[in-house]
Protein backbone atom coordinates (compact mmCIF):
# COMPACT_ATOMS: atom_id res chain seq x y z
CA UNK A 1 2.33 13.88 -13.48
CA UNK A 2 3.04 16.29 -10.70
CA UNK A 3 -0.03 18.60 -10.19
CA UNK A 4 1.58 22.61 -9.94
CA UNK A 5 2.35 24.22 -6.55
CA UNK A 6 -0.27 25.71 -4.46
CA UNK A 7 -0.61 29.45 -5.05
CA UNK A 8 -0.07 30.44 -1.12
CA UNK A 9 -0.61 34.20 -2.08
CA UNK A 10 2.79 35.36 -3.71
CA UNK A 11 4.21 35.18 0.00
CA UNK A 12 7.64 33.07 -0.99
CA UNK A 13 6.73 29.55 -0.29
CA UNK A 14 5.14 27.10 -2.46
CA UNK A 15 3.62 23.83 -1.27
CA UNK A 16 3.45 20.92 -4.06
CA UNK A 17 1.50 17.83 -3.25
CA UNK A 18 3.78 14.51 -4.45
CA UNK A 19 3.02 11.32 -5.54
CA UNK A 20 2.79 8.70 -2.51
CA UNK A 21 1.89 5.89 -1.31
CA UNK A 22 -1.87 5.14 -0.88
CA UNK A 23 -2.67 6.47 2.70
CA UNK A 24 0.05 9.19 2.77
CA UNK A 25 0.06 12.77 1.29
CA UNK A 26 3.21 13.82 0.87
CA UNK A 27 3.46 17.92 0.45
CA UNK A 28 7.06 19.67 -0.38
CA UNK A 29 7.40 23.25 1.39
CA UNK A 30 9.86 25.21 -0.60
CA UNK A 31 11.03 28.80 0.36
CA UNK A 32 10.41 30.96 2.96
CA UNK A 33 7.56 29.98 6.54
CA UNK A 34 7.64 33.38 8.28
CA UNK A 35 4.87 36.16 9.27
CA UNK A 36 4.24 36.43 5.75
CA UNK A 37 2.99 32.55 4.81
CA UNK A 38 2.16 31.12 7.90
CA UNK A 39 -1.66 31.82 7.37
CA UNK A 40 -1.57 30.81 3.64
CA UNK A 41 0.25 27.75 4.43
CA UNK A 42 -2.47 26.22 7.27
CA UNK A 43 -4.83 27.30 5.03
CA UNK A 44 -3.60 25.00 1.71
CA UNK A 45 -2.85 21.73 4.33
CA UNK A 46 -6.45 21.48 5.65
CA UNK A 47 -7.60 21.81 2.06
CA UNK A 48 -5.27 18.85 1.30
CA UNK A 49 -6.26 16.65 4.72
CA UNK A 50 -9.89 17.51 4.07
CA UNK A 51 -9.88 15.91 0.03
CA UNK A 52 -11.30 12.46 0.16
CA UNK A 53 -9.76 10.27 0.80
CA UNK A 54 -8.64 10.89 4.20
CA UNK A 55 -5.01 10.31 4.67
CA UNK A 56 -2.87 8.31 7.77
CA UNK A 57 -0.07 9.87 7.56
CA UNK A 58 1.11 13.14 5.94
CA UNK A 59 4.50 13.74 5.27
CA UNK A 60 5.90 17.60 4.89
CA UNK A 61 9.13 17.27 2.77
CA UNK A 62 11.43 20.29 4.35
CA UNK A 63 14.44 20.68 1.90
CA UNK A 64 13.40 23.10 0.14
CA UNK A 65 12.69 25.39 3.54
CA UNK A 66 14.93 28.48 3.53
CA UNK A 67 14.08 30.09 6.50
CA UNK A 68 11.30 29.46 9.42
CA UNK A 69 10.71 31.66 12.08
CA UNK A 70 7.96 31.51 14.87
CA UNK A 71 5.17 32.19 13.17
CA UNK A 72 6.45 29.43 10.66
CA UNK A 73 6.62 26.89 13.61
CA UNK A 74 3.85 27.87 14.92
CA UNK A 75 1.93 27.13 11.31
CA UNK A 76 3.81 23.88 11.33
CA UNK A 77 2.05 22.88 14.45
CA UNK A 78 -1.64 23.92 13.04
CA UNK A 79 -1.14 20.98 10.56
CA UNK A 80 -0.22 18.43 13.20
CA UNK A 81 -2.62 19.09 15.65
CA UNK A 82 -5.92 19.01 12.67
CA UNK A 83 -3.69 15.66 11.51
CA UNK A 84 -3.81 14.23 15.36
CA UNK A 85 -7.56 15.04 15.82
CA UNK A 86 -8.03 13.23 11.99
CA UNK A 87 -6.19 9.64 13.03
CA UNK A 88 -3.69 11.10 11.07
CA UNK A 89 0.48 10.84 11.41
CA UNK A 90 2.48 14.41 11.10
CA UNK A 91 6.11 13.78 9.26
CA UNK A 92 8.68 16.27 9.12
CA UNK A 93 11.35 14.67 6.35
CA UNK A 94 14.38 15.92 5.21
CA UNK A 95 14.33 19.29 7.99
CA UNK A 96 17.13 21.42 7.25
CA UNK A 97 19.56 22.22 9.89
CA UNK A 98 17.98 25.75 11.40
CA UNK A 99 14.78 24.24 11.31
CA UNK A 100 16.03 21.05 13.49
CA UNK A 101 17.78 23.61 16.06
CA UNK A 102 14.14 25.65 15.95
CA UNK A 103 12.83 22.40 16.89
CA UNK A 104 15.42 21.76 19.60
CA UNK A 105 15.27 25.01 20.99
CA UNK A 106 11.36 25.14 21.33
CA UNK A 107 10.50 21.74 22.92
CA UNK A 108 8.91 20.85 19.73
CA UNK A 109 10.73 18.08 17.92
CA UNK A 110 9.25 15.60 19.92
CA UNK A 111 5.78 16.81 19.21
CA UNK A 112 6.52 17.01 15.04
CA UNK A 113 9.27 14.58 14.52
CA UNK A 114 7.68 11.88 17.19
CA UNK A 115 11.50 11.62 18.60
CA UNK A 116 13.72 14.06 20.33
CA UNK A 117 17.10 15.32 18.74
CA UNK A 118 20.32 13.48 18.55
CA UNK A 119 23.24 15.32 20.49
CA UNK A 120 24.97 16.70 18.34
């Protein structure tokens, strides 16, 4: 059974931990990672890395993302750099187009994704 979505302060984004293999969390972002959620979302990841046991590799599912602006990136990179100092992997699966071009655009894909872009 799927546990419910974080409550991330009525801001327009829910996080839901998945089922996963052992050593991975897997958490799906769905809605909106502006101004707005940035905070709430950093927030509800280091409660998830910091529950026993201690995960390898953590795996943000990014269909469901609507919109991200750069307050949204920049909450995207709180998560990998507590993962990095924790042994930990950072996955971005599944990143919608806009948020792939934020990536680009940025210099951060390599950082998140571990690989840069394909041309398009």
């Amino acid at each position: 059974m799927t546990p419910p979505p974080d409550d991330l302060d009525d801001t327009g984004l829910t996080l839901t931990a998945e089922p996963d293999a052992p050593g991975t969390l897997g958490l799906r972002l769905a809605g909106s990672l502006d101004h707005e959620s940035a905070d709430a979302l950093v927030r509800a990841v280091a409660r998830h890395l910091e529950t026993p046991p201690a995960p390898r590799l953590l795996r943000l599912e990014c269909t469901g993302l609507t919109t991200c602006d750069a307050l949204g990136l920049a909450a995207l990179l709180m998560p990998g750099r507590r993962a990095r100092a924790a042994d930990c992997l950072l996955r971005l699966e599944n990143r919608p187009a806009r948020l792939e071009k934020l990536l680009a655009v940025t210099g951060t894909h390599g950082y998140l994704v571990g690989q840069e872009p394909r041309p398009a």
